[in-house]
PDB file of N, CA and C in Angstrom:
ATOM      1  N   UNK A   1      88.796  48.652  98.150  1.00  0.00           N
ATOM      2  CA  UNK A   1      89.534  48.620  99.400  1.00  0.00           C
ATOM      3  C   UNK A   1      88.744  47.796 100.425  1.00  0.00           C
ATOM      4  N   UNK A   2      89.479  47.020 100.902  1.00  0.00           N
ATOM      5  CA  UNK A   2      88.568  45.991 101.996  1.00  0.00           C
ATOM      6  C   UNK A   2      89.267  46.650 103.558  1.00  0.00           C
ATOM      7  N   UNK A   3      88.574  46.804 104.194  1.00  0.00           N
ATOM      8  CA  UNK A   3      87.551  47.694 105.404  1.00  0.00           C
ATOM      9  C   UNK A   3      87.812  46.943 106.536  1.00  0.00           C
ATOM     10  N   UNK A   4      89.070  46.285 107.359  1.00  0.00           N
ATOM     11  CA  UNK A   4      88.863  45.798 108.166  1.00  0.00           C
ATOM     12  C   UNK A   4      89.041  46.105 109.833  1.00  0.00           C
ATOM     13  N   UNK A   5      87.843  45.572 110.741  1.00  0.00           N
ATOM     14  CA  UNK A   5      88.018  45.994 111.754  1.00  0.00           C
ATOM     15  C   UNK A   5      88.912  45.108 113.069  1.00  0.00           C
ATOM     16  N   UNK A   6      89.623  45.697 113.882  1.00  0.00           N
ATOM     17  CA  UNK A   6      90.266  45.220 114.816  1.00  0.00           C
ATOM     18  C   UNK A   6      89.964  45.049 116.171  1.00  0.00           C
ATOM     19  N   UNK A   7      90.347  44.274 116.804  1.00  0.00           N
ATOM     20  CA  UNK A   7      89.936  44.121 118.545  1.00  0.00           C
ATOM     21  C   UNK A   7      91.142  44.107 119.377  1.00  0.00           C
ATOM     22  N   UNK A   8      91.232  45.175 119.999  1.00  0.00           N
ATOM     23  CA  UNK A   8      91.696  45.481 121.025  1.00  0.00           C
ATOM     24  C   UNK A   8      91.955  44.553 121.968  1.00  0.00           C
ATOM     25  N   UNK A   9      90.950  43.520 122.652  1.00  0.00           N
ATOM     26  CA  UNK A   9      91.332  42.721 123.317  1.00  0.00           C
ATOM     27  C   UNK A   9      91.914  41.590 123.083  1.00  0.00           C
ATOM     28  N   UNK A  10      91.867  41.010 121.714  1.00  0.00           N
ATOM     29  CA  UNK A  10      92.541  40.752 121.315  1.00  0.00           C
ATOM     30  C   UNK A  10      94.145  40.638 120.718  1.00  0.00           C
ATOM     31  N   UNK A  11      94.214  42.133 120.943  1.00  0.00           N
ATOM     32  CA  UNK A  11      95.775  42.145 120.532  1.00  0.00           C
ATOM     33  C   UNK A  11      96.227  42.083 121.830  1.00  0.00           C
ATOM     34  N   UNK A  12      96.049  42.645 123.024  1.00  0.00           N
ATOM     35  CA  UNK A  12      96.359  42.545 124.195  1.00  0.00           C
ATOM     36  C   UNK A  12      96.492  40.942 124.411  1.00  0.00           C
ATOM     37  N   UNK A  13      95.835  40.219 124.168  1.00  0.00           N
ATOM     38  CA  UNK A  13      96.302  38.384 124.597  1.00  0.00           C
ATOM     39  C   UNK A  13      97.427  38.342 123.847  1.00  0.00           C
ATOM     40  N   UNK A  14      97.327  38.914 122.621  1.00  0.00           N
ATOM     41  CA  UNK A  14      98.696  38.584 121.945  1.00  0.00           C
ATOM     42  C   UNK A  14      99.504  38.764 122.235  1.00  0.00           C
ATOM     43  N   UNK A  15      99.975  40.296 122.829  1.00  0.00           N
ATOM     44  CA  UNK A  15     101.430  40.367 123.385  1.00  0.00           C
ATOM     45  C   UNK A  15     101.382  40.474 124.895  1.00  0.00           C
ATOM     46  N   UNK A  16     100.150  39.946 125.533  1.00  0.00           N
ATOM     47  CA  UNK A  16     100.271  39.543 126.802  1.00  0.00           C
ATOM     48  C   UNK A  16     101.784  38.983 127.383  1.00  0.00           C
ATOM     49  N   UNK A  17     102.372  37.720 126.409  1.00  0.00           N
ATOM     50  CA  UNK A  17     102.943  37.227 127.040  1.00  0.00           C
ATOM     51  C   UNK A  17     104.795  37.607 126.090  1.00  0.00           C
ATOM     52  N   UNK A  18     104.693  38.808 125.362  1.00  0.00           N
ATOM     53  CA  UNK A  18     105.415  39.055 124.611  1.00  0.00           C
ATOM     54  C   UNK A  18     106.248  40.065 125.390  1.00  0.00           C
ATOM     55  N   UNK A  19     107.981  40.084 124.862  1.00  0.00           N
ATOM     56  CA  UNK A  19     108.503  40.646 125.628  1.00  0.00           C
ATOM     57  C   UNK A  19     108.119  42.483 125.626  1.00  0.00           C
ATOM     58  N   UNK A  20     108.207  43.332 126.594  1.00  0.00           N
ATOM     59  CA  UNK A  20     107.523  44.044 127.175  1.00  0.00           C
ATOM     60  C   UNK A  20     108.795  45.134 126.016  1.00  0.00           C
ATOM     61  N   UNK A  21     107.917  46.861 125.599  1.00  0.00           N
ATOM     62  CA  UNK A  21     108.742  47.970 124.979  1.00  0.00           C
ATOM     63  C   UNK A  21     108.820  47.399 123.272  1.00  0.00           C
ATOM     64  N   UNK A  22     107.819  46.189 122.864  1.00  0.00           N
ATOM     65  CA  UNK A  22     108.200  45.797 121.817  1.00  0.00           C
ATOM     66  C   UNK A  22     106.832  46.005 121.002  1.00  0.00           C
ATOM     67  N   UNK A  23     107.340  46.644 119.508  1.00  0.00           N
ATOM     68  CA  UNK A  23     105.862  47.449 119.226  1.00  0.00           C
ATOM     69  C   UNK A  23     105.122  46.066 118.226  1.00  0.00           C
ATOM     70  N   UNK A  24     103.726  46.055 118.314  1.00  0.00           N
ATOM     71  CA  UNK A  24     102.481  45.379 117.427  1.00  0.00           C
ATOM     72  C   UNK A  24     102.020  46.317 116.814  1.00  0.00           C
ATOM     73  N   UNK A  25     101.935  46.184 115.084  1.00  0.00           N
ATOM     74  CA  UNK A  25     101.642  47.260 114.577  1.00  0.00           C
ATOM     75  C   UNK A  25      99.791  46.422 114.341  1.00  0.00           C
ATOM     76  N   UNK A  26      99.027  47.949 114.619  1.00  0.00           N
ATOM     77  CA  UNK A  26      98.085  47.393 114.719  1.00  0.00           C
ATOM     78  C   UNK A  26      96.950  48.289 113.060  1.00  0.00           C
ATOM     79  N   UNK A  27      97.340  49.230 112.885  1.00  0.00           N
ATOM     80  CA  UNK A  27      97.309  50.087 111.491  1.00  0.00           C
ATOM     81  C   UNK A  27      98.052  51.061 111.071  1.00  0.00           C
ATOM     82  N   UNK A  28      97.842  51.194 109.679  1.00  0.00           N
ATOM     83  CA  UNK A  28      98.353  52.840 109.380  1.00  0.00           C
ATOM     84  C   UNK A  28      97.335  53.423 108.840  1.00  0.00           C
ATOM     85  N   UNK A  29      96.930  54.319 109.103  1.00  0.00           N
ATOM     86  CA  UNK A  29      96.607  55.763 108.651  1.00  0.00           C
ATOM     87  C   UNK A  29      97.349  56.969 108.550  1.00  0.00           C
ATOM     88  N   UNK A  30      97.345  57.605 107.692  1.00  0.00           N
ATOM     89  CA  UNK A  30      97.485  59.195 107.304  1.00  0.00           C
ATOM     90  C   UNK A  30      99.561  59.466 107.929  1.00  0.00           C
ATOM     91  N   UNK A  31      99.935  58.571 107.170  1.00  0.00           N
ATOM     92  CA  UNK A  31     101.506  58.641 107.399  1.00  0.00           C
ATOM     93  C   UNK A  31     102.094  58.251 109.170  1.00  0.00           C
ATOM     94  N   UNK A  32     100.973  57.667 109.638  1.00  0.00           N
ATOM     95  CA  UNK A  32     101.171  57.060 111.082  1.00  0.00           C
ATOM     96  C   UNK A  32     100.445  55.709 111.432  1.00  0.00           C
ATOM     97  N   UNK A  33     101.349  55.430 112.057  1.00  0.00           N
ATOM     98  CA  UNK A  33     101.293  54.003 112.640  1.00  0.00           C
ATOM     99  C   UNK A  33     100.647  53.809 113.976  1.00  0.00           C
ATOM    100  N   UNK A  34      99.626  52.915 114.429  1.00  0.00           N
ATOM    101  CA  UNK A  34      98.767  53.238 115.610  1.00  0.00           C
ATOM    102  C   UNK A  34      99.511  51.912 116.044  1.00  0.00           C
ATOM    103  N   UNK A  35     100.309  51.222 117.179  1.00  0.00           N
ATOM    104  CA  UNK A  35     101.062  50.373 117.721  1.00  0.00           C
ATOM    105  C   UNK A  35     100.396  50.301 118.941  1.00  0.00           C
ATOM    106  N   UNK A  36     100.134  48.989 119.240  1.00  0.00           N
ATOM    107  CA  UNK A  36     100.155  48.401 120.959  1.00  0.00           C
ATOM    108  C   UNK A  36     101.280  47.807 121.397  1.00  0.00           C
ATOM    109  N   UNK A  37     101.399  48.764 122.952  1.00  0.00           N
ATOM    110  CA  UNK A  37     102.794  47.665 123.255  1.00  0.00           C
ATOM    111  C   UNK A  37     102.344  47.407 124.888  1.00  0.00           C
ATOM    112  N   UNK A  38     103.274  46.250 125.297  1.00  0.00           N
ATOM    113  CA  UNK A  38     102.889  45.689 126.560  1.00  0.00           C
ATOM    114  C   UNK A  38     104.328  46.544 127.440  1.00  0.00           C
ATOM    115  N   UNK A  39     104.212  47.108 128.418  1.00  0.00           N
ATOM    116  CA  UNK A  39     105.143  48.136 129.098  1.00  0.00           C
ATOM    117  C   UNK A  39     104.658  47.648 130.607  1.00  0.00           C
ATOM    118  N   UNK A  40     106.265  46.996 130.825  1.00  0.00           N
ATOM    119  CA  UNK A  40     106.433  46.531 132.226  1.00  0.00           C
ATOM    120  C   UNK A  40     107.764  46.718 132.655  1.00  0.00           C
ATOM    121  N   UNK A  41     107.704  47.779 134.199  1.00  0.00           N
ATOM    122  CA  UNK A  41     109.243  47.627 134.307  1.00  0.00           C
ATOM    123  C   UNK A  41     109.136  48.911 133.527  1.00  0.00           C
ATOM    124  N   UNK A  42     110.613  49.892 133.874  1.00  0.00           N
ATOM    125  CA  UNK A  42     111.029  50.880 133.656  1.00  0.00           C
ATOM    126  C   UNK A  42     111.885  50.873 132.173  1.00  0.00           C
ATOM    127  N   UNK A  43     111.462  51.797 131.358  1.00  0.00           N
ATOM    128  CA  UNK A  43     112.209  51.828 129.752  1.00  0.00           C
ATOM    129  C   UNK A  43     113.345  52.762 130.127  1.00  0.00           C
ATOM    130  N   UNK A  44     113.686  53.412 129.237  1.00  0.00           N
ATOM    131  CA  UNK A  44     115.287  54.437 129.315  1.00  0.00           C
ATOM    132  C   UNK A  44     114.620  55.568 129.179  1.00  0.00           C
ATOM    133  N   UNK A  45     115.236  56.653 129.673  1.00  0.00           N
ATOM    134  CA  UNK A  45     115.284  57.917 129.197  1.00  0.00           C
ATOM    135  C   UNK A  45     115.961  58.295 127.797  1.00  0.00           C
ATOM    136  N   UNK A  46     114.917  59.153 127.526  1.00  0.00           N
ATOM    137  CA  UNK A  46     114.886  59.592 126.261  1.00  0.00           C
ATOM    138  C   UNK A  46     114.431  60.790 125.830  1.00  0.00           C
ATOM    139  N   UNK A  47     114.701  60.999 124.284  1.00  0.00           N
ATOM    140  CA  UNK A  47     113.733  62.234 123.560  1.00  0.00           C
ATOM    141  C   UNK A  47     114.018  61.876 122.196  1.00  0.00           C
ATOM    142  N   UNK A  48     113.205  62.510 121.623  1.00  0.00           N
ATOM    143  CA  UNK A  48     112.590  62.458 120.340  1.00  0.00           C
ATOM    144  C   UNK A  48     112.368  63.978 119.808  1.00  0.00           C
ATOM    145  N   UNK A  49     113.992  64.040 118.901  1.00  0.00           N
ATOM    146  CA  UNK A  49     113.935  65.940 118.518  1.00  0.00           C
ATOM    147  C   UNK A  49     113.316  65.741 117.044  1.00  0.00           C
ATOM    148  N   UNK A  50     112.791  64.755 116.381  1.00  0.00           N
ATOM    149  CA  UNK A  50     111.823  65.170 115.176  1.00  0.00           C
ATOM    150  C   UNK A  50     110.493  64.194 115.160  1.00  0.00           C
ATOM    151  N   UNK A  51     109.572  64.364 116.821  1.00  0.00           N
ATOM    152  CA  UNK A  51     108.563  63.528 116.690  1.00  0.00           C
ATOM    153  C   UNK A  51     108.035  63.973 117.679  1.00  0.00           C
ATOM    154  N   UNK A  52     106.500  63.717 118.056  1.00  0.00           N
ATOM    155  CA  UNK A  52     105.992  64.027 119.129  1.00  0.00           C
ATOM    156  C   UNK A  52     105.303  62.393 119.218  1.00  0.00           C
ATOM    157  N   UNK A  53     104.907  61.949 120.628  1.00  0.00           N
ATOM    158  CA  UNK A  53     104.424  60.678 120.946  1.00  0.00           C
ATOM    159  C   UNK A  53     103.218  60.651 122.265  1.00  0.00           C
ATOM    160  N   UNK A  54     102.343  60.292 121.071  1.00  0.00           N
ATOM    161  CA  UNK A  54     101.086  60.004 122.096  1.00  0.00           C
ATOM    162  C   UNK A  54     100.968  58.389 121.993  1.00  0.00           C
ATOM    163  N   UNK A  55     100.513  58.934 123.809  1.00  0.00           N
ATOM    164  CA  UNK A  55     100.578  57.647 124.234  1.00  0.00           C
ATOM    165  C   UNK A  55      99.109  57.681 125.135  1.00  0.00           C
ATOM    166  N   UNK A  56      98.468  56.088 125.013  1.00  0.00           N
ATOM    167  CA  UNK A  56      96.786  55.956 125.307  1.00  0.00           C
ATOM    168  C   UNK A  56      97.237  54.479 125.920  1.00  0.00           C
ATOM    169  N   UNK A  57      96.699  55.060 127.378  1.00  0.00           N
ATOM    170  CA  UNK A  57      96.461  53.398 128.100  1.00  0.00           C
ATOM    171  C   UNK A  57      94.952  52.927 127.817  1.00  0.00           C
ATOM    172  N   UNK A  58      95.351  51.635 127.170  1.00  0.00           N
ATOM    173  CA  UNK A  58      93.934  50.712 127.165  1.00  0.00           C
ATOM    174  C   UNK A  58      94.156  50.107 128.463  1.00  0.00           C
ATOM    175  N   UNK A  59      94.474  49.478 128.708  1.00  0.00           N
ATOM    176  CA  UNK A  59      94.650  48.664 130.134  1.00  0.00           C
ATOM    177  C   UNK A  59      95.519  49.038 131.234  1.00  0.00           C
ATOM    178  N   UNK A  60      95.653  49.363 132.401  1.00  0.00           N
ATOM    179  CA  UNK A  60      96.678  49.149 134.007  1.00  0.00           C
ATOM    180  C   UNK A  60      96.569  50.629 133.918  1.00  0.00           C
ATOM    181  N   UNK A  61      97.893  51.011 134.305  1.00  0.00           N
ATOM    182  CA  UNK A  61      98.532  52.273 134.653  1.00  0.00           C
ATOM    183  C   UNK A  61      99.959  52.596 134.285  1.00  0.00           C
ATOM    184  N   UNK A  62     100.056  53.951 134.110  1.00  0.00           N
ATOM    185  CA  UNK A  62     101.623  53.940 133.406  1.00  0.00           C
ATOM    186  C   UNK A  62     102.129  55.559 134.034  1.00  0.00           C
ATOM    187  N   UNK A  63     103.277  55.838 134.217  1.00  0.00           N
ATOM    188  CA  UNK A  63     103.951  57.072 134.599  1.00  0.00           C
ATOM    189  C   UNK A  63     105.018  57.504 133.493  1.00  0.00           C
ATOM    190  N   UNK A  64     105.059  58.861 133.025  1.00  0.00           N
ATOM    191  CA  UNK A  64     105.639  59.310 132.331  1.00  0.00           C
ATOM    192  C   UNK A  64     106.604  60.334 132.795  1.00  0.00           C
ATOM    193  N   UNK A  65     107.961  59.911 133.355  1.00  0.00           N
ATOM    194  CA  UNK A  65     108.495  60.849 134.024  1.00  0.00           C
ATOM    195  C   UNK A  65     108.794  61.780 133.159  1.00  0.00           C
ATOM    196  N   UNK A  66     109.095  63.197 133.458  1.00  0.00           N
ATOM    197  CA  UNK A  66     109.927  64.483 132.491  1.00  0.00           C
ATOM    198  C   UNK A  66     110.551  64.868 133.297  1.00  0.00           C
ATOM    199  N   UNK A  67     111.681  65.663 133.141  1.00  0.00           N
ATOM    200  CA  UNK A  67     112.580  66.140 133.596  1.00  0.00           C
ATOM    201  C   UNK A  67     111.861  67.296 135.350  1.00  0.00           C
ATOM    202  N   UNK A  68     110.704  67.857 134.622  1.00  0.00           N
ATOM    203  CA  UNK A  68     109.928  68.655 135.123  1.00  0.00           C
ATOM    204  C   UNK A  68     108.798  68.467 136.310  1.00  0.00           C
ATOM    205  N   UNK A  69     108.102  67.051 136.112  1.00  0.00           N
ATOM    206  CA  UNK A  69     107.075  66.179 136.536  1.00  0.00           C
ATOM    207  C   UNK A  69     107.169  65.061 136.046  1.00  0.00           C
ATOM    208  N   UNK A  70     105.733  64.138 136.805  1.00  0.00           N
ATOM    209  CA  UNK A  70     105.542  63.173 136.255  1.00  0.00           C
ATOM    210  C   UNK A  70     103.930  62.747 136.050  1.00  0.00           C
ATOM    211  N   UNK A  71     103.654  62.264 134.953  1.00  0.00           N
ATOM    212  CA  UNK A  71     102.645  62.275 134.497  1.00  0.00           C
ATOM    213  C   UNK A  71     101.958  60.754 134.840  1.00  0.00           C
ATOM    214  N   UNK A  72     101.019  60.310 135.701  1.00  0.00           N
ATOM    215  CA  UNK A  72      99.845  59.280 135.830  1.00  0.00           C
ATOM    216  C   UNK A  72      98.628  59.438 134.591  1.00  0.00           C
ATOM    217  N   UNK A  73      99.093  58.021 133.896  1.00  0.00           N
ATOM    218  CA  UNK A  73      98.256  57.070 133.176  1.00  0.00           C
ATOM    219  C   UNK A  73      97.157  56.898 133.677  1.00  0.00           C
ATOM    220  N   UNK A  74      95.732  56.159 133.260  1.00  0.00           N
ATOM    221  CA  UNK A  74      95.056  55.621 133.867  1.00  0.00           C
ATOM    222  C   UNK A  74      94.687  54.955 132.557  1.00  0.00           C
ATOM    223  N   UNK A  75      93.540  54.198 132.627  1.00  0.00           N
ATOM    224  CA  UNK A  75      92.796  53.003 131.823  1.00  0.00           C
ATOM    225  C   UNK A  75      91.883  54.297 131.208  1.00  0.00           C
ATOM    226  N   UNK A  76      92.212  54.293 129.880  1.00  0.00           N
ATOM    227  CA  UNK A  76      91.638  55.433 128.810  1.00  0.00           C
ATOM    228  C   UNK A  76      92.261  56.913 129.012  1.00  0.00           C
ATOM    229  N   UNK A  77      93.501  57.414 129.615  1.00  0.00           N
ATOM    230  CA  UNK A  77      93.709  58.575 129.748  1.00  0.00           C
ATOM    231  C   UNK A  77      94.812  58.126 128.681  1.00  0.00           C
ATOM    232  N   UNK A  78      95.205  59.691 128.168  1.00  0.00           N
ATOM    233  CA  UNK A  78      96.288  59.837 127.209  1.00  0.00           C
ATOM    234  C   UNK A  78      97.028  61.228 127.523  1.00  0.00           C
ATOM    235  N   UNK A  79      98.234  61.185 126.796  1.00  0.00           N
ATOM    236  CA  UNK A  79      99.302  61.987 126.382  1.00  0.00           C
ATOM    237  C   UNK A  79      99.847  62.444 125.848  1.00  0.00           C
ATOM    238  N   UNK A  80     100.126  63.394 124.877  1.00  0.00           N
ATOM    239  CA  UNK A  80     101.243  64.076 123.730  1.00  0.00           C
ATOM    240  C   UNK A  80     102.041  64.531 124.519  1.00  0.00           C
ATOM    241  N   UNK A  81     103.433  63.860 124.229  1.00  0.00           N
ATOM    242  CA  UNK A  81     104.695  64.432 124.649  1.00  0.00           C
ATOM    243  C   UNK A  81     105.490  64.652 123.607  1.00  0.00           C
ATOM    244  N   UNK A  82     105.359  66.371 123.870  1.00  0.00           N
ATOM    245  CA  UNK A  82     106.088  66.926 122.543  1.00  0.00           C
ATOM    246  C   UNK A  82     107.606  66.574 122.154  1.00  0.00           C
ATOM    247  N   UNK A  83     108.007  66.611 120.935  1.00  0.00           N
ATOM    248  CA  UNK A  83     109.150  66.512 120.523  1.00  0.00           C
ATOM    249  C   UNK A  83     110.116  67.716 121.127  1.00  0.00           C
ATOM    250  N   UNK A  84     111.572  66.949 121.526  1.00  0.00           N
ATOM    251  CA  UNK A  84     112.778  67.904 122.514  1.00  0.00           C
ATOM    252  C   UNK A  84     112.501  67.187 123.797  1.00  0.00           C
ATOM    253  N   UNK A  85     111.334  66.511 124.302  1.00  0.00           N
ATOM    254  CA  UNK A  85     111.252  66.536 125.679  1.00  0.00           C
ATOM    255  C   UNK A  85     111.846  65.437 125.932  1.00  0.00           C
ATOM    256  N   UNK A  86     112.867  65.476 126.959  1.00  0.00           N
ATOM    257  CA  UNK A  86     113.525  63.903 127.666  1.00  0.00           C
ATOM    258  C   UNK A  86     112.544  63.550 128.772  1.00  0.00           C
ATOM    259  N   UNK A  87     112.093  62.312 128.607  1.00  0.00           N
ATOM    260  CA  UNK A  87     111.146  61.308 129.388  1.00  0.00           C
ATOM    261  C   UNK A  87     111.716  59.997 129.615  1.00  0.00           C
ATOM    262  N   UNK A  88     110.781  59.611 130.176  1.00  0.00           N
ATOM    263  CA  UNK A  88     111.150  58.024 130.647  1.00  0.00           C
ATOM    264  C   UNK A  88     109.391  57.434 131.180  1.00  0.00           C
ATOM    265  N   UNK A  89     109.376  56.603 130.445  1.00  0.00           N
ATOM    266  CA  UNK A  89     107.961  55.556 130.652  1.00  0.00           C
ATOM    267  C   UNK A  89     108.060  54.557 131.684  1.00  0.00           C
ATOM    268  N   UNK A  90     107.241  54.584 132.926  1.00  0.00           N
ATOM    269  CA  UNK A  90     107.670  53.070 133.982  1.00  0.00           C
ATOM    270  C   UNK A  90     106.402  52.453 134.072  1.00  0.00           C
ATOM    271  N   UNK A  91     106.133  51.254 134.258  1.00  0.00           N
ATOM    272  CA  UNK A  91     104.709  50.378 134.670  1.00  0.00           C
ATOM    273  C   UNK A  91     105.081  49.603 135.374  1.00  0.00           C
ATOM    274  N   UNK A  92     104.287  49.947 137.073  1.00  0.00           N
ATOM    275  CA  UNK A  92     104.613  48.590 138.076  1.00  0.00           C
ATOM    276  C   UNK A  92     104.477  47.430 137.882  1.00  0.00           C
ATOM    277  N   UNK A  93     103.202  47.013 136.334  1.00  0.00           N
ATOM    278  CA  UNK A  93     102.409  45.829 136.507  1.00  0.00           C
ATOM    279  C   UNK A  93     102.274  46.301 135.017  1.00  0.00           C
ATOM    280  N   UNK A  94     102.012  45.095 134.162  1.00  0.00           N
ATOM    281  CA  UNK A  94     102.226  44.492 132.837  1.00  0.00           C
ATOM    282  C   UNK A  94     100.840  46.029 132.286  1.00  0.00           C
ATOM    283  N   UNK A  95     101.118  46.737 131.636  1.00  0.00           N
ATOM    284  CA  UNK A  95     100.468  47.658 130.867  1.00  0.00           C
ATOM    285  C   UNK A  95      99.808  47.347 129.381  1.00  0.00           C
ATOM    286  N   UNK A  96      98.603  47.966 128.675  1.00  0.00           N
ATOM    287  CA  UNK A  96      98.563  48.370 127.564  1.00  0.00           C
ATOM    288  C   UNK A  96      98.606  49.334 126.748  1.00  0.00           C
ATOM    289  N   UNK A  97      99.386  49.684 125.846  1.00  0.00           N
ATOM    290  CA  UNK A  97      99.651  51.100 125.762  1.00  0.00           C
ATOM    291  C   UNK A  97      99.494  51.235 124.375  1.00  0.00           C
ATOM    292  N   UNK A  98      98.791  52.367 123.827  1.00  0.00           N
ATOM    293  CA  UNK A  98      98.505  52.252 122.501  1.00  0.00           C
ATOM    294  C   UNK A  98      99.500  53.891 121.618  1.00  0.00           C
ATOM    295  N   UNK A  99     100.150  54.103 120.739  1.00  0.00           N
ATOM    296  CA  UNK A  99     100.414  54.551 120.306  1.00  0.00           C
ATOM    297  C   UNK A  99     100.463  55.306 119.027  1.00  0.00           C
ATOM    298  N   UNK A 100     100.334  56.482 118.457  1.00  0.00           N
ATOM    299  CA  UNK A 100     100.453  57.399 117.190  1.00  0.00           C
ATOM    300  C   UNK A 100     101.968  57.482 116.784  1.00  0.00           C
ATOM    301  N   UNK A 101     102.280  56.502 116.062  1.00  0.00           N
ATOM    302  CA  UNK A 101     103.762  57.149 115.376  1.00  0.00           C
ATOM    303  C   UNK A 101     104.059  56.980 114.265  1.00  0.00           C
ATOM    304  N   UNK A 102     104.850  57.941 113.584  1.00  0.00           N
ATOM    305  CA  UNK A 102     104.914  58.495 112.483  1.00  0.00           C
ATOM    306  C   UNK A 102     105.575  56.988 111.624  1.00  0.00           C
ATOM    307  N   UNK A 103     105.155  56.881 110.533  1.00  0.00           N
ATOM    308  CA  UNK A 103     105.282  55.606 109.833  1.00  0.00           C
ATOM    309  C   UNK A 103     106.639  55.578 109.259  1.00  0.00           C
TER     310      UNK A 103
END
């Protein structure tokens, strides 16, 4: 098995200029997919009744509205938002956002 390692800042130039909510698969492990995406501008509301989704800012800031609250991103903070929950993801300014999802 060949062993290879990845750079982060690197994938970020990549979809720097790529349209924004659109996933880069960056590995799989253990029946999940670890994805960077560039998140600018407000996505849809949503939920996810057979998944839970963590979400890890490498770069900016990001808000995770819920029905309930809303959750502030920062540069290395993260999130599990359990499965059932309706959310909505917004970023004032071009984001990096790294993701766990199920393959």
């Amino acid at each position: 098995m060949d062993i290879k390692k990845f750079d982060l800042n690197k994938i970020v130039k990549k979809i720097n200029n790529k349209e924004s909510w659109k996933p880069e698969k960056i590995e799989n492990t253990n029946n999940s997919i670890l994805n960077a995406y560039r998140f600018e501008g407000p996505y849809k509301w949503h939920k996810h009744d057979d998944k839970d989704e963590i979400f890890i800012v490498f770069k900016g800031e990001i808000k995770i509205q819920t029905k309930t609250k809303e959750i502030i991103l920062k540069e290395g903070e993260g999130v599990n938002i359990p499965k059932g929950t309706e959310f909505c993801p917004v970023s004032k300014k071009p984001s990096f956002v790294l993701m766990f999802e199920p393959a």
